[in-house]
PDB file of N, CA and C in Angstrom:
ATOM      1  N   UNK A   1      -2.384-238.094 -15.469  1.00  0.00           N
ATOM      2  CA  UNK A   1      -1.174-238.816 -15.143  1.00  0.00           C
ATOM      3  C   UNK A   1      -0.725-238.379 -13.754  1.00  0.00           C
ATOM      4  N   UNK A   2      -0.116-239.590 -12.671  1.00  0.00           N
ATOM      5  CA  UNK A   2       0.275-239.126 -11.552  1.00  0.00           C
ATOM      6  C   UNK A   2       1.840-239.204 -11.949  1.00  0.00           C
ATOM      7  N   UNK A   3       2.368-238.738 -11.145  1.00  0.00           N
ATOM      8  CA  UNK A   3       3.846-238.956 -10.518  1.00  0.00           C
ATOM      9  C   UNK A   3       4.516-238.705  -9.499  1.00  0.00           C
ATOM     10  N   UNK A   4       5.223-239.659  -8.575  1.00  0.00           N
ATOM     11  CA  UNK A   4       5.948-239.707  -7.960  1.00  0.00           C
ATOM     12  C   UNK A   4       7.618-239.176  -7.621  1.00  0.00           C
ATOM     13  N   UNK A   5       7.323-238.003  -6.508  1.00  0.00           N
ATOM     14  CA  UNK A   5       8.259-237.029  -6.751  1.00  0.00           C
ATOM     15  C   UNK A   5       9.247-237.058  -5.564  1.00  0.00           C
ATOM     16  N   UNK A   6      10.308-236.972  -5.260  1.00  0.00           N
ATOM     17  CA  UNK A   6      11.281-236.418  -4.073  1.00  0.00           C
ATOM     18  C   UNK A   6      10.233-235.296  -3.172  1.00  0.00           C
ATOM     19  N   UNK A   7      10.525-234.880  -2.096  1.00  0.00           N
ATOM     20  CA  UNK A   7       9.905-233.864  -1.092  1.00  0.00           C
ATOM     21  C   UNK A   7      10.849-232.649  -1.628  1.00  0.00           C
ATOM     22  N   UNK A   8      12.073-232.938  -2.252  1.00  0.00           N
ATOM     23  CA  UNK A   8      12.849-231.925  -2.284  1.00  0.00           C
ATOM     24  C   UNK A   8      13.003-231.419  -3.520  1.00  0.00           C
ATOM     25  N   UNK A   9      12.298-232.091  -4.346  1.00  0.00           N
ATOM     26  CA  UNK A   9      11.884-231.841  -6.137  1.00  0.00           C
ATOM     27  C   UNK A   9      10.546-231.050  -5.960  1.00  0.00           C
ATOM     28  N   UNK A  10       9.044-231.775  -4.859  1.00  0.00           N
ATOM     29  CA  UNK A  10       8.482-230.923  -4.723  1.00  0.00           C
ATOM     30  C   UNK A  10       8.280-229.448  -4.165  1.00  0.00           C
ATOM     31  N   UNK A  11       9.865-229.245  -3.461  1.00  0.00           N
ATOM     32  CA  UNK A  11       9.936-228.306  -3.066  1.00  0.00           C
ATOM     33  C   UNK A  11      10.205-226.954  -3.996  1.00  0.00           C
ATOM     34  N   UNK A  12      10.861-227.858  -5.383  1.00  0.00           N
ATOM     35  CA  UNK A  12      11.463-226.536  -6.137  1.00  0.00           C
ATOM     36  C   UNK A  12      10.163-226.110  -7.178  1.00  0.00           C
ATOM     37  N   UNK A  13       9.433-227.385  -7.070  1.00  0.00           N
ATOM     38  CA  UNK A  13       8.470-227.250  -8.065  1.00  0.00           C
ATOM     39  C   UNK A  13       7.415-225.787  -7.821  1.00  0.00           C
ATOM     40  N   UNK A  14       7.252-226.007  -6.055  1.00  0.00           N
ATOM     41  CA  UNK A  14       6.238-225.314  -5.856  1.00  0.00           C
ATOM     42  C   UNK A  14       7.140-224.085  -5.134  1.00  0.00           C
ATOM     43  N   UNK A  15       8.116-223.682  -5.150  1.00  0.00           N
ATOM     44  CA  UNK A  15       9.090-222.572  -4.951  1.00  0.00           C
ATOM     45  C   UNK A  15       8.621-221.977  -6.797  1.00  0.00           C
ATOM     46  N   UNK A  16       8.897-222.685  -7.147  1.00  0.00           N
ATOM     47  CA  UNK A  16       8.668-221.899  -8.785  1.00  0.00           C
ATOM     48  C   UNK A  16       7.411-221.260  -9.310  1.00  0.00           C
ATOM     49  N   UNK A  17       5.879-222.278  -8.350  1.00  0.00           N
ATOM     50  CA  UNK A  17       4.853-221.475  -8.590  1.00  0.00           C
ATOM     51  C   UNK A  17       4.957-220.170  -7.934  1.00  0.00           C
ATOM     52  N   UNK A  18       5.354-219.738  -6.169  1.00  0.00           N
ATOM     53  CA  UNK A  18       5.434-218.892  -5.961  1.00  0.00           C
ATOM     54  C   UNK A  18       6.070-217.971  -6.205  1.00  0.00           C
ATOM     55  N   UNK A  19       6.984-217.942  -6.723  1.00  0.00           N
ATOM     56  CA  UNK A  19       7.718-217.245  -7.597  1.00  0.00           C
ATOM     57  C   UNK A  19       7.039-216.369  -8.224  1.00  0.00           C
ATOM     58  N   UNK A  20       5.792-217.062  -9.137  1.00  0.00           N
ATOM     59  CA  UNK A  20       4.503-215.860 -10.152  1.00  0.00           C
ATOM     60  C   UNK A  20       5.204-216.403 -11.605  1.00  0.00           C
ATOM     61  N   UNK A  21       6.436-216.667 -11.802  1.00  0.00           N
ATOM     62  CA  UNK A  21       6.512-217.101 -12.804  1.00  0.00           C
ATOM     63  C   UNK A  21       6.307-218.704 -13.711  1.00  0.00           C
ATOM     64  N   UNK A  22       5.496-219.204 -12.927  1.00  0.00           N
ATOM     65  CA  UNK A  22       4.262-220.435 -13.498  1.00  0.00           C
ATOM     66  C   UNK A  22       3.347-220.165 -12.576  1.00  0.00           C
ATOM     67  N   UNK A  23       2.176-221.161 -13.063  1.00  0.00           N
ATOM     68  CA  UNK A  23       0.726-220.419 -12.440  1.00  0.00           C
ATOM     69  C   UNK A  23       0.762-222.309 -11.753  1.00  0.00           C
ATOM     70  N   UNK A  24       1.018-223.319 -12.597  1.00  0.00           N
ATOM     71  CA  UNK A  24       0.971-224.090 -12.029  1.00  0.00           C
ATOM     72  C   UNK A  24       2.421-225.303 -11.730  1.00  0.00           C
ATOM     73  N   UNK A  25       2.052-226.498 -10.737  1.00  0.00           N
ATOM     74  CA  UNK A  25       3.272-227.094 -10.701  1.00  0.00           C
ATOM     75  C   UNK A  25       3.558-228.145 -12.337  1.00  0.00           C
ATOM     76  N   UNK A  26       2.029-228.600 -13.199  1.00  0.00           N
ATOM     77  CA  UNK A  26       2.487-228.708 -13.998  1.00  0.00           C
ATOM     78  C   UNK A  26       3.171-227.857 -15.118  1.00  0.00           C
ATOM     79  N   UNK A  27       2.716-226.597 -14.917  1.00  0.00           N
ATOM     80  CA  UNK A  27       3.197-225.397 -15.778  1.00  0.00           C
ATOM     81  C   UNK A  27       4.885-225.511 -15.911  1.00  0.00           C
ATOM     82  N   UNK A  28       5.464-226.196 -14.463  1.00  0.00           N
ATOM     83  CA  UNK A  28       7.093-225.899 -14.486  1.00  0.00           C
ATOM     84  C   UNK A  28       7.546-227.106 -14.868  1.00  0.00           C
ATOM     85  N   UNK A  29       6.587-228.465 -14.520  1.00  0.00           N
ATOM     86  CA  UNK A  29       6.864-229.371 -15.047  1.00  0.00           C
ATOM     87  C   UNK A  29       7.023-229.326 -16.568  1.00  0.00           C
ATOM     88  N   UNK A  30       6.260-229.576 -17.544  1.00  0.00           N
ATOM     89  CA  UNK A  30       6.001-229.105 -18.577  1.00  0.00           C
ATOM     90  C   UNK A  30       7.492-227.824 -19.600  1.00  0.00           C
ATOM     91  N   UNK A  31       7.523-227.050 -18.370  1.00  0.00           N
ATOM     92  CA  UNK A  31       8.993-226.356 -19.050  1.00  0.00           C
ATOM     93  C   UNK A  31      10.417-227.045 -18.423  1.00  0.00           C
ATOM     94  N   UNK A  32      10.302-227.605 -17.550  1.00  0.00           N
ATOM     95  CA  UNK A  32      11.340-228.735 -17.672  1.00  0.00           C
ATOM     96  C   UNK A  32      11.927-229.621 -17.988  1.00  0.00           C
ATOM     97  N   UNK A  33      10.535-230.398 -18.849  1.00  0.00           N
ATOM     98  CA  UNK A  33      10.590-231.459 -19.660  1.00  0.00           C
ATOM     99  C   UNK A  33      10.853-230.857 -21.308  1.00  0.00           C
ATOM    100  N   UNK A  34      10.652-229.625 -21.539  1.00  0.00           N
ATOM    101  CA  UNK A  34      10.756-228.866 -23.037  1.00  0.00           C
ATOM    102  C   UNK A  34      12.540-228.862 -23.087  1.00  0.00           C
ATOM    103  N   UNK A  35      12.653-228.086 -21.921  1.00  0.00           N
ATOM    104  CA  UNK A  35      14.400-227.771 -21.660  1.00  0.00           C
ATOM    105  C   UNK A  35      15.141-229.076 -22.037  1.00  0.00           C
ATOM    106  N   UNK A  36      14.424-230.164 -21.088  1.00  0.00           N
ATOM    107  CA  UNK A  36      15.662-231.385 -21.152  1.00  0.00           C
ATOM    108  C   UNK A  36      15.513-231.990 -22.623  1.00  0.00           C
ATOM    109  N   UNK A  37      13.920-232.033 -23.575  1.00  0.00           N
ATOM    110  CA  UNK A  37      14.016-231.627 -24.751  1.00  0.00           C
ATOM    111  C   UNK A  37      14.969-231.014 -25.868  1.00  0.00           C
ATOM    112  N   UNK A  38      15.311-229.732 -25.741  1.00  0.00           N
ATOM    113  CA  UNK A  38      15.631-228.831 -26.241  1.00  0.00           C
ATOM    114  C   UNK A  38      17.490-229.131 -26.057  1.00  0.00           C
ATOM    115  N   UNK A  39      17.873-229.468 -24.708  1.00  0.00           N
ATOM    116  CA  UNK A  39      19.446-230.184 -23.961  1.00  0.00           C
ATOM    117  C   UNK A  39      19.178-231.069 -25.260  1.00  0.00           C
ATOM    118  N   UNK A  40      18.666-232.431 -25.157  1.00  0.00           N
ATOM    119  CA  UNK A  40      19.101-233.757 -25.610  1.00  0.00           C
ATOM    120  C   UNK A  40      19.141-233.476 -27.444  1.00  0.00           C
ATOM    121  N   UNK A  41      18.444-232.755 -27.908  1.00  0.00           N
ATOM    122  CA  UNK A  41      18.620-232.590 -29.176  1.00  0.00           C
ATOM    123  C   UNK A  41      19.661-231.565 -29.418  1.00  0.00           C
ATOM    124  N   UNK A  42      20.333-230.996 -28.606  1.00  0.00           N
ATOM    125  CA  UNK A  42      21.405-230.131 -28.885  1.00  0.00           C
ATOM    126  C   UNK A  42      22.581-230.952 -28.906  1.00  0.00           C
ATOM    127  N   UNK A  43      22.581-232.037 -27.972  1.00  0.00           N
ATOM    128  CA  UNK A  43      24.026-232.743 -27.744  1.00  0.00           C
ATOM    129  C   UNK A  43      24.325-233.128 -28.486  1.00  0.00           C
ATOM    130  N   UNK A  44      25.335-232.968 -28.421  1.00  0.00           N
ATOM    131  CA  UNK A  44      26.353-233.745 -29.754  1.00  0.00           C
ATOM    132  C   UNK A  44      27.347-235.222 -29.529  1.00  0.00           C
ATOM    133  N   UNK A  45      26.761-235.644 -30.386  1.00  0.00           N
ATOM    134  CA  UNK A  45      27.993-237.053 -30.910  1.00  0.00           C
ATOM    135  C   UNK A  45      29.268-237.168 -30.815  1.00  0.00           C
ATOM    136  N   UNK A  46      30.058-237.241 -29.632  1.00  0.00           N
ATOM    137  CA  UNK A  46      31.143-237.000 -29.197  1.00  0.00           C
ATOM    138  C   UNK A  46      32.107-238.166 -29.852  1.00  0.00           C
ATOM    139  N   UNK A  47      31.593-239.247 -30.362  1.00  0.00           N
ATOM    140  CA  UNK A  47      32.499-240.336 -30.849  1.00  0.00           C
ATOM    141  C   UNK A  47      33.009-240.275 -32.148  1.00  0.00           C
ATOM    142  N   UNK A  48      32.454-239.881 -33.113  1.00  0.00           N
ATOM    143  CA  UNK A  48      33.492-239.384 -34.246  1.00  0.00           C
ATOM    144  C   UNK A  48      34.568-238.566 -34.024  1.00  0.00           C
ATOM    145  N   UNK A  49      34.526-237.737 -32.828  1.00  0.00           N
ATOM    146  CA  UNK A  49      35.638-236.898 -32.458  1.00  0.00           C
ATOM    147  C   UNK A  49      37.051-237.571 -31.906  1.00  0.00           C
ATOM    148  N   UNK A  50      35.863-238.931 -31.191  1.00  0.00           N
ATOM    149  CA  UNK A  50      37.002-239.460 -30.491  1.00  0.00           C
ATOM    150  C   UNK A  50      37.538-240.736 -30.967  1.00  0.00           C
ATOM    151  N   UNK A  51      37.140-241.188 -32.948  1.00  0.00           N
ATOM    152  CA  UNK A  51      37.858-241.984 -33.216  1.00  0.00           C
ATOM    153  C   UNK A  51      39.091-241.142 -34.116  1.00  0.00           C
ATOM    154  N   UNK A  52      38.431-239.958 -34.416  1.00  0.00           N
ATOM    155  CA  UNK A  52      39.724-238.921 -35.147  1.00  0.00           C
ATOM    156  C   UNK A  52      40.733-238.854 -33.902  1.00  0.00           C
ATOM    157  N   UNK A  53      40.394-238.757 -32.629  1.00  0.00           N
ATOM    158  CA  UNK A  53      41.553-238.674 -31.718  1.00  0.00           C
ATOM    159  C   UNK A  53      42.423-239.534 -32.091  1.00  0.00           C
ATOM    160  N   UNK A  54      42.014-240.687 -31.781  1.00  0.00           N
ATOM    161  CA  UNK A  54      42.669-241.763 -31.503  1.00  0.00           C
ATOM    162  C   UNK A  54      43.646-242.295 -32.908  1.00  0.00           C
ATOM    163  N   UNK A  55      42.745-241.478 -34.116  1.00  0.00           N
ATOM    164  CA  UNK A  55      43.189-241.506 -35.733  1.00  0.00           C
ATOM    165  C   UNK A  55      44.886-240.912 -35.288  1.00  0.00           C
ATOM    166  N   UNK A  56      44.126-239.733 -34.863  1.00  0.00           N
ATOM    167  CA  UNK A  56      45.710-238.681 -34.770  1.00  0.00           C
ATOM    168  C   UNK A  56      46.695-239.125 -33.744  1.00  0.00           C
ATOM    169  N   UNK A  57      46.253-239.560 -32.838  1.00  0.00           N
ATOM    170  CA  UNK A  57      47.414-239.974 -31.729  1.00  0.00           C
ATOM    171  C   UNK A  57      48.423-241.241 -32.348  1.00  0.00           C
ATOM    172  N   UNK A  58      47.642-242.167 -32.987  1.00  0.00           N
ATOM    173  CA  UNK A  58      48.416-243.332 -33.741  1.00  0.00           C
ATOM    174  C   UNK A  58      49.263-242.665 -34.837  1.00  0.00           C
ATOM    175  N   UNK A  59      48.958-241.773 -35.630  1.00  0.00           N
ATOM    176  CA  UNK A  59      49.789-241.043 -36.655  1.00  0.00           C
ATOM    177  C   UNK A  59      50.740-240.271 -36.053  1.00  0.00           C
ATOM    178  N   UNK A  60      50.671-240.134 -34.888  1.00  0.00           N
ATOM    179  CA  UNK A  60      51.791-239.355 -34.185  1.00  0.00           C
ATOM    180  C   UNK A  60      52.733-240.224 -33.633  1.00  0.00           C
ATOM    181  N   UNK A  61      52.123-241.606 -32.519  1.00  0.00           N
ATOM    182  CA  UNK A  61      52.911-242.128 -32.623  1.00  0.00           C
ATOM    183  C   UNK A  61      53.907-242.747 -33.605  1.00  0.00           C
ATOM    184  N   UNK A  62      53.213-243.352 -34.843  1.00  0.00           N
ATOM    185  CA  UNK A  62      53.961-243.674 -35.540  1.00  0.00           C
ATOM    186  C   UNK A  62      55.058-242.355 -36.681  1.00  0.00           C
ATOM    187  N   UNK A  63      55.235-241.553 -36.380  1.00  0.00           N
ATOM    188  CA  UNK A  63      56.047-240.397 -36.376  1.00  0.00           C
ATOM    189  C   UNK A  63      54.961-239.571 -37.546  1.00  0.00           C
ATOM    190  N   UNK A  64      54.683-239.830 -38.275  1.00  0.00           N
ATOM    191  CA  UNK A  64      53.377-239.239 -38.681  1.00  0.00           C
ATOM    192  C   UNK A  64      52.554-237.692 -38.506  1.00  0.00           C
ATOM    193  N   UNK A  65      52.841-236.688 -38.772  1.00  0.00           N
ATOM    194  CA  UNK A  65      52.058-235.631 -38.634  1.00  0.00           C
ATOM    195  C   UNK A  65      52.295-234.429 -39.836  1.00  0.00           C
ATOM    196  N   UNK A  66      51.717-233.453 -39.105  1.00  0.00           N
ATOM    197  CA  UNK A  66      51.335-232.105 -40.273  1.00  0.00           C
ATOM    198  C   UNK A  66      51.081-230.824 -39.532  1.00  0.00           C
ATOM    199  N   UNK A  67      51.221-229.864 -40.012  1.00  0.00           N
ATOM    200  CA  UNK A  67      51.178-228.303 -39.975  1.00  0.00           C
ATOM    201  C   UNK A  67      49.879-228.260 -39.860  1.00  0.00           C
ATOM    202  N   UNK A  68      49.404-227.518 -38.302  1.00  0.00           N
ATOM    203  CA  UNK A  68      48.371-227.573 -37.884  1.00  0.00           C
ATOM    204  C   UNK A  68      47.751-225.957 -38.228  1.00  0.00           C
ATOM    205  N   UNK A  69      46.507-226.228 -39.230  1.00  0.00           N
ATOM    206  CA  UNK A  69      45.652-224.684 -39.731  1.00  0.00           C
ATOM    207  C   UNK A  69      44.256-224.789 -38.951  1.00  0.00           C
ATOM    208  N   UNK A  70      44.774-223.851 -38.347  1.00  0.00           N
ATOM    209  CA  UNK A  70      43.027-223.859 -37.275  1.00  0.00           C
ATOM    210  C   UNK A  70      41.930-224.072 -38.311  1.00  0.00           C
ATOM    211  N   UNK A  71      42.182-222.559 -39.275  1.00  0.00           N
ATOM    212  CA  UNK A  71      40.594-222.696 -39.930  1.00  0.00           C
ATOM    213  C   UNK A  71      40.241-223.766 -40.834  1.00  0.00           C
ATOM    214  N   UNK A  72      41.463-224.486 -41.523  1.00  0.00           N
ATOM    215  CA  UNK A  72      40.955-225.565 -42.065  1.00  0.00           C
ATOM    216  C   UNK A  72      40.370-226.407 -41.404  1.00  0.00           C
ATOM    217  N   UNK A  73      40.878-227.267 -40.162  1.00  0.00           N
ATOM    218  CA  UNK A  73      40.255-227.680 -39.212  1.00  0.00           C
ATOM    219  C   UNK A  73      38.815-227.206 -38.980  1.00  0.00           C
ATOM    220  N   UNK A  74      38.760-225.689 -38.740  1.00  0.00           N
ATOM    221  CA  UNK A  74      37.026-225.389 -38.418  1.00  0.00           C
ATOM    222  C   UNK A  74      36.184-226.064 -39.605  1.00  0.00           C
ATOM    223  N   UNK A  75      36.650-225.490 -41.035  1.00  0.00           N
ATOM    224  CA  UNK A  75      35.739-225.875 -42.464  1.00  0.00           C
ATOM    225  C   UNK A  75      35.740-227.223 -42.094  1.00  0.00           C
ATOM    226  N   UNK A  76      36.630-228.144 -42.092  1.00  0.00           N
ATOM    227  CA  UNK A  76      36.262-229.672 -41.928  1.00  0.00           C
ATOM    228  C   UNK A  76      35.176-229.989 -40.988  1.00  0.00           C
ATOM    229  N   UNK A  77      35.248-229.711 -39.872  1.00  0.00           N
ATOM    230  CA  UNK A  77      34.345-229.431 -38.855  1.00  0.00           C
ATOM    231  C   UNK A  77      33.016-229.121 -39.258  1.00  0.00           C
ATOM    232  N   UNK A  78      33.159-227.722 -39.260  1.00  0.00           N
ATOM    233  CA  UNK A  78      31.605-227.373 -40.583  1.00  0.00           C
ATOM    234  C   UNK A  78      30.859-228.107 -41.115  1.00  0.00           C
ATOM    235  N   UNK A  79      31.921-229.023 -41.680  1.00  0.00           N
ATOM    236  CA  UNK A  79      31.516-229.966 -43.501  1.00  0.00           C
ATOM    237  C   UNK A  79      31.103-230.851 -42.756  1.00  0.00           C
ATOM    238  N   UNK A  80      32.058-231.815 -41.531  1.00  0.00           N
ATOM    239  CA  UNK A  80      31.228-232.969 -41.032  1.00  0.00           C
ATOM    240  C   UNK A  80      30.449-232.831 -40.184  1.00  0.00           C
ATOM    241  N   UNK A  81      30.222-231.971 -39.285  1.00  0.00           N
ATOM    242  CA  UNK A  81      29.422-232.045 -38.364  1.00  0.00           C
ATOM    243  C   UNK A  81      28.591-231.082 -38.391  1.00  0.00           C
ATOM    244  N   UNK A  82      28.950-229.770 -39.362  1.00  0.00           N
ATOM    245  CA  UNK A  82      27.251-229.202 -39.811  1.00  0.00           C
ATOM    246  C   UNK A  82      27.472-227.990 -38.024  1.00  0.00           C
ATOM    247  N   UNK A  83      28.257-227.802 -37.672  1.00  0.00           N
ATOM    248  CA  UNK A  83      27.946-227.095 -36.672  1.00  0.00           C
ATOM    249  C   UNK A  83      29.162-225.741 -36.954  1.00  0.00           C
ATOM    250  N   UNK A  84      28.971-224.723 -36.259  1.00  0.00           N
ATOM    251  CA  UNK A  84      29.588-223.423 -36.672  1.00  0.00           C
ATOM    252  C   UNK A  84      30.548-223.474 -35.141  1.00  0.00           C
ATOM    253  N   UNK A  85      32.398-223.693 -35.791  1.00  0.00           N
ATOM    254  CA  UNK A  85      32.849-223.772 -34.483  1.00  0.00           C
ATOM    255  C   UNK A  85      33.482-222.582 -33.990  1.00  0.00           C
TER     256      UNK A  85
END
């Protein structure tokens, strides 16, 4: 496979072989593409968050609210989204 690169992408590429820590420019390629890997399956689904916003801001406007418990909040959190906050 070829690809077509910036002069200034190939610059970091092959700054990284000399470095010693890759042997080659696909070597850094290859761990760059794992990383942005490793990024995109970490990110998270920001829109359930932001229809609960919008849940809570309307309940406020309409005078609407409650006694705010952090950790319950975290367990809910937990429960829906499976992540440790």
């Amino acid at each position: 496979m070829n690809i077509t690169i910036s002069q200034e992408l190939a610059q970091v590429l092959e700054n990284k072989v000399a470095s010693g820590k890759y042997q080659s420019m696909s070597e850094v390629v290859e761990a760059a593409v794992q990383l942005l890997e490793e990024q995109e399956a970490a990110e998270i689904n920001f829109e359930p968050f932001r229809e609960e916003i919008e849940k809570g801001i309307a309940s406020l406007d309409a005078g609407r609210s409650s006694v705010f418990d952090r950790e319950q909040l975290r367990r809910e959190a937990q429960k829906r989204f499976g992540k440790s906050w």
